[in-house]
Protein backbone atom coordinates (compact mmCIF):
# COMPACT_ATOMS: atom_id res chain seq x y z
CA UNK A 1 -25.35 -29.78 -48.75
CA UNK A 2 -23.48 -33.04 -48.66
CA UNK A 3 -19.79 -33.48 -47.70
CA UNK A 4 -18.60 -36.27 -50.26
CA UNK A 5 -15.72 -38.35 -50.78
CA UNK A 6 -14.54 -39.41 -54.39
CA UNK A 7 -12.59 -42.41 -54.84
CA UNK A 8 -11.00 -42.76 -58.35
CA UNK A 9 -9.87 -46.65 -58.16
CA UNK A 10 -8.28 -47.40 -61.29
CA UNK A 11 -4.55 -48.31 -60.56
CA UNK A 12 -2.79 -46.90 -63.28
CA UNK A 13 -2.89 -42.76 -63.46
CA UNK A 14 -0.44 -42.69 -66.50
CA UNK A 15 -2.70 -42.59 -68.73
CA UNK A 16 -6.49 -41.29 -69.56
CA UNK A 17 -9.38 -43.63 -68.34
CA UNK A 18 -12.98 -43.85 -68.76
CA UNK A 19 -13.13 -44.51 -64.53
CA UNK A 20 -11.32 -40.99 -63.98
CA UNK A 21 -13.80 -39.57 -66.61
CA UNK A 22 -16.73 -41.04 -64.81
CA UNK A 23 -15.42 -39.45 -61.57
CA UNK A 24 -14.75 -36.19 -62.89
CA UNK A 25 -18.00 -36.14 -64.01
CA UNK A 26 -19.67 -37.20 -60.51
CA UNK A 27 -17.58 -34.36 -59.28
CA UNK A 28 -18.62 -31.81 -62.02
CA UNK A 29 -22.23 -32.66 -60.59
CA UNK A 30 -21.49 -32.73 -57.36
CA UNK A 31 -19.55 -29.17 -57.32
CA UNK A 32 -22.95 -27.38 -59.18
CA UNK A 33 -25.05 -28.54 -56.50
CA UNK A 34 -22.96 -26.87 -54.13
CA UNK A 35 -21.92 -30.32 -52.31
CA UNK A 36 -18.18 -30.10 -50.90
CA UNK A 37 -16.23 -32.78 -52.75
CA UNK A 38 -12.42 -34.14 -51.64
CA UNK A 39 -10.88 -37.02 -53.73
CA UNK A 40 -8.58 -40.19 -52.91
CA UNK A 41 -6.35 -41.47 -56.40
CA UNK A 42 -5.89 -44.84 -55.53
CA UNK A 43 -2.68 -44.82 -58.32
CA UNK A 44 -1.15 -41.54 -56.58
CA UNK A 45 -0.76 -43.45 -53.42
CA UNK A 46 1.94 -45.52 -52.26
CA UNK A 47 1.91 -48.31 -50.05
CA UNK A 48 2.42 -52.14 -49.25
CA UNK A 49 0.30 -54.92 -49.28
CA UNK A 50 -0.03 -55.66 -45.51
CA UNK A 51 0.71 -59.38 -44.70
CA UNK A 52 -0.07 -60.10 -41.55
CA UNK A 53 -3.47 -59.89 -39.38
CA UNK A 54 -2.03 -58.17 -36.57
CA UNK A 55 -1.30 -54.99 -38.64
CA UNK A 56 -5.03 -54.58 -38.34
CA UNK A 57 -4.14 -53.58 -35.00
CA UNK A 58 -2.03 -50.74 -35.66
CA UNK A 59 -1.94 -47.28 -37.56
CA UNK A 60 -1.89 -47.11 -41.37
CA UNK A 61 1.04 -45.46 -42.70
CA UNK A 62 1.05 -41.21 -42.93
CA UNK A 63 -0.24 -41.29 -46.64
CA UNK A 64 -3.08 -43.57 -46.04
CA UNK A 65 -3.74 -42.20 -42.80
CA UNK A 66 -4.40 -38.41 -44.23
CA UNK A 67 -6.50 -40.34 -46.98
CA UNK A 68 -8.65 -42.05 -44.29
CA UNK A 69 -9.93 -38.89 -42.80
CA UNK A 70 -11.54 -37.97 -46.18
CA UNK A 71 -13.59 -41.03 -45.62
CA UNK A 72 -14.09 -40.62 -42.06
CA UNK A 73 -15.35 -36.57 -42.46
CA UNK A 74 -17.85 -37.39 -45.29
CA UNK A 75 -21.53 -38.36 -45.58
CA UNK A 76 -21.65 -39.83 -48.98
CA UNK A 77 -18.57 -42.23 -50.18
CA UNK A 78 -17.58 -42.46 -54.09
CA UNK A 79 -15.78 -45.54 -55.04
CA UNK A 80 -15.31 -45.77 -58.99
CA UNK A 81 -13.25 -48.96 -60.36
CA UNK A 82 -12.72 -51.09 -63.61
CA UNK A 83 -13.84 -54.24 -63.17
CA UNK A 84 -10.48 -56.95 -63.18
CA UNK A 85 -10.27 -60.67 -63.17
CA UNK A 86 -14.03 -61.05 -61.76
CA UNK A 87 -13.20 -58.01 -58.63
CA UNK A 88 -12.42 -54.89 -58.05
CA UNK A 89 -8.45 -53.88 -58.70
CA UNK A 90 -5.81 -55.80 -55.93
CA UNK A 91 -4.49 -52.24 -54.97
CA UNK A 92 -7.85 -50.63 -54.28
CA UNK A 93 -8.29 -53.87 -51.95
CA UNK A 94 -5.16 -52.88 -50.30
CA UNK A 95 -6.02 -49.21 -49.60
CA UNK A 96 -8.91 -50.41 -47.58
CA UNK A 97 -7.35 -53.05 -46.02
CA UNK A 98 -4.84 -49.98 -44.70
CA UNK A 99 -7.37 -47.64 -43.98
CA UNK A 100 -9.44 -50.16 -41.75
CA UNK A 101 -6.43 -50.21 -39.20
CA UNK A 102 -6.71 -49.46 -35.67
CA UNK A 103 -10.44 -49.93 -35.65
CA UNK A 104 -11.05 -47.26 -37.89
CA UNK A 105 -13.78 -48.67 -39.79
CA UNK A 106 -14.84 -51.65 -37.03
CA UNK A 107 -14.20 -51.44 -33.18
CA UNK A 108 -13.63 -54.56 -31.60
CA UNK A 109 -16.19 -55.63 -29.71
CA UNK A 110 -15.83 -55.90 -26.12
CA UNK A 111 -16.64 -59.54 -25.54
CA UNK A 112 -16.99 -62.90 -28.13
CA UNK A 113 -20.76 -62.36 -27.82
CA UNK A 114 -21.03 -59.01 -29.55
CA UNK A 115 -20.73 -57.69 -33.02
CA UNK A 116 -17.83 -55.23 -33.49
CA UNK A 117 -19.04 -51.67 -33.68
CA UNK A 118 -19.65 -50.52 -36.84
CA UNK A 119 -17.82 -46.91 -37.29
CA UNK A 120 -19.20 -45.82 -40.79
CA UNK A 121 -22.82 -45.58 -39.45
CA UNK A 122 -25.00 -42.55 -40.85
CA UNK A 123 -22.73 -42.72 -44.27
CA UNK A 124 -23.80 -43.21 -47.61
CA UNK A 125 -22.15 -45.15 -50.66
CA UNK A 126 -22.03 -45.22 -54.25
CA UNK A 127 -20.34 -47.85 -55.97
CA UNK A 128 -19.23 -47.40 -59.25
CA UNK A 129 -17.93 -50.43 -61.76
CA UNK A 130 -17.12 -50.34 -64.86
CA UNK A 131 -16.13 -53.33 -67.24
CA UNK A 132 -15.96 -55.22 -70.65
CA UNK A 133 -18.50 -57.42 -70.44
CA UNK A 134 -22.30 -56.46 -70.41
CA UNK A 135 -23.19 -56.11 -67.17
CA UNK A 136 -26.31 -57.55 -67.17
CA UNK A 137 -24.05 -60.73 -67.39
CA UNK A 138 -21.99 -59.91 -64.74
CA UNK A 139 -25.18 -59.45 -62.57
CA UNK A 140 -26.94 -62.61 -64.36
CA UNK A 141 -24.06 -65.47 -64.64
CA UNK A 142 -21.73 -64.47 -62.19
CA UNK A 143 -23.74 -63.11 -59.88
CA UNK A 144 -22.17 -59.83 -59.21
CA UNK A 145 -20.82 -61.80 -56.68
CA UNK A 146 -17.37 -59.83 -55.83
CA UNK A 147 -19.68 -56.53 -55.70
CA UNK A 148 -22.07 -58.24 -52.96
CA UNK A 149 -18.83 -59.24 -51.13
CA UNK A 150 -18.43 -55.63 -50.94
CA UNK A 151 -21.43 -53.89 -50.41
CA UNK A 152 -22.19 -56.82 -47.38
CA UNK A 153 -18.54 -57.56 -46.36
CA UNK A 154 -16.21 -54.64 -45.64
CA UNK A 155 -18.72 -51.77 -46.36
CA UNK A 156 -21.72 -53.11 -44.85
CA UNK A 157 -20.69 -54.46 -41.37
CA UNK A 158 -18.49 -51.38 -40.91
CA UNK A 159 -22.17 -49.60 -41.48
CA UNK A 160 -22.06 -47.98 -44.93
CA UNK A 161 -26.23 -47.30 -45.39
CA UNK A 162 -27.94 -47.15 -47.69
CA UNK A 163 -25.15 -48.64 -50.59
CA UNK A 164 -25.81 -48.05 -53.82
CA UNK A 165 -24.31 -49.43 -57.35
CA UNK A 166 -23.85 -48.42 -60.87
CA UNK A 167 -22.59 -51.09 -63.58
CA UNK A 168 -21.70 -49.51 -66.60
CA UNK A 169 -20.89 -52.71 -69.03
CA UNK A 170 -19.44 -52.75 -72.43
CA UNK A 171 -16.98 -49.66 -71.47
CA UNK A 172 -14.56 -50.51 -74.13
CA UNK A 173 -17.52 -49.64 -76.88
CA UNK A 174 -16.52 -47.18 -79.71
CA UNK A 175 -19.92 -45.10 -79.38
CA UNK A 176 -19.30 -41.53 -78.08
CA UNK A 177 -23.13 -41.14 -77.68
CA UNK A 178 -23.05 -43.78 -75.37
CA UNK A 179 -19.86 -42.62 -73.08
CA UNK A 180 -21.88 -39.32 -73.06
CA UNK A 181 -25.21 -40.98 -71.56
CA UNK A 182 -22.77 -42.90 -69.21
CA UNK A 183 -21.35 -39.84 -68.16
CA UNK A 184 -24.33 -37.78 -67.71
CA UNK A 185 -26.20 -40.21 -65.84
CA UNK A 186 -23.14 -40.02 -63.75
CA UNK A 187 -22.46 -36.44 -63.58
CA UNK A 188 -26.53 -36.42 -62.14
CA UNK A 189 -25.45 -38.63 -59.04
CA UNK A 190 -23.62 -36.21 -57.94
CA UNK A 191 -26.13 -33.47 -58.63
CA UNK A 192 -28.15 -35.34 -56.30
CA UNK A 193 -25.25 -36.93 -54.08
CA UNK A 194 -26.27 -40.02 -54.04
């Protein structure tokens, strides 16, 4: 059985949201396979923006720190998030930014001729986005571009493999039989951890 990391990355926790659903279903799935499941709530956490490059040298704070490990201990990584302004939320951004510190996710490479050492190697990832739009535009006339900046940027040099995605478009729809199919086809995933 898989050891799997959850990341609910919807900002606001005040309030009910189809991202936490689709999490809670993964879960749900996840949990009646018999895969071991911890979460990270983005919106629980708090933290600043960091400002400066050489904070990449040092240690996140406590809170993100503990978070981290989740990541670090896992073989499959979650990351569920509403689609805003084109990218994924500025505070989920953040969190990764924080928990990339120290060489956590990259070690530096030992001279200007190497690539830094990817930490994340023999890991997993499922990426999860939900939006507005139809995603079939998202993928089509913008490219999906902030998503490939993702799964090839931060996630893929720090060796994330394979990394999957999921757009689930038209979120804000009124249809109950299709939040059900969405959250099925999610809650399945996780049967299968992947």
């Amino acid at each position: 059985m898989s050891k799997i990391c959850v990341i609910h990355g919807h900002p606001d926790t005040s309030q009910p949201h189809f991202c936490r659903a689709l999490g809670d279903a993964y879960i749900e799935g996840a949990k009646s396979a018999g895969h071991n499941v911890d979460e990270i709530v983005i919106g629980d956490l708090e933290f600043d923006f960091m400002r400066r490059p050489d904070d990449f040298e040092t240690v996140p704070p406590a809170n993100i720190a503990a978070e981290r490990n989740k990541i670090g201990s896992a073989d499959h990584v979650v990351i569920i998030f509403p689609l805003w302004l084109g990218g994924a939320p500025s505070i989920l951004k953040a969190f990764f930014e924080h928990a990339a510190r120290g060489g956590y996710f990259l070690e530096e490479a030992n001279s200007e001729r190497e690539f830094p050492k990817a930490r994340m190697k023999g890991k997993s990832m499922r990426i999860i986005v939900t939006m507005g739009m139809p995603s079939l535009i998202y993928n089509t006339w913008f490219g999906a571009n902030s998503l490939k900046g993702l799964e090839k940027g931060m996630f893929g040099i720090s060796g994330f493999s394979p990394i999957r995605h999921k757009l689930i478009g038209t979120v804000e729809t009124k249809s109950q039989a299709k939040h059900e199919k969405w959250l099925n086809a999610v809650r399945q995933l996780g049967e299968r951890a992947v």
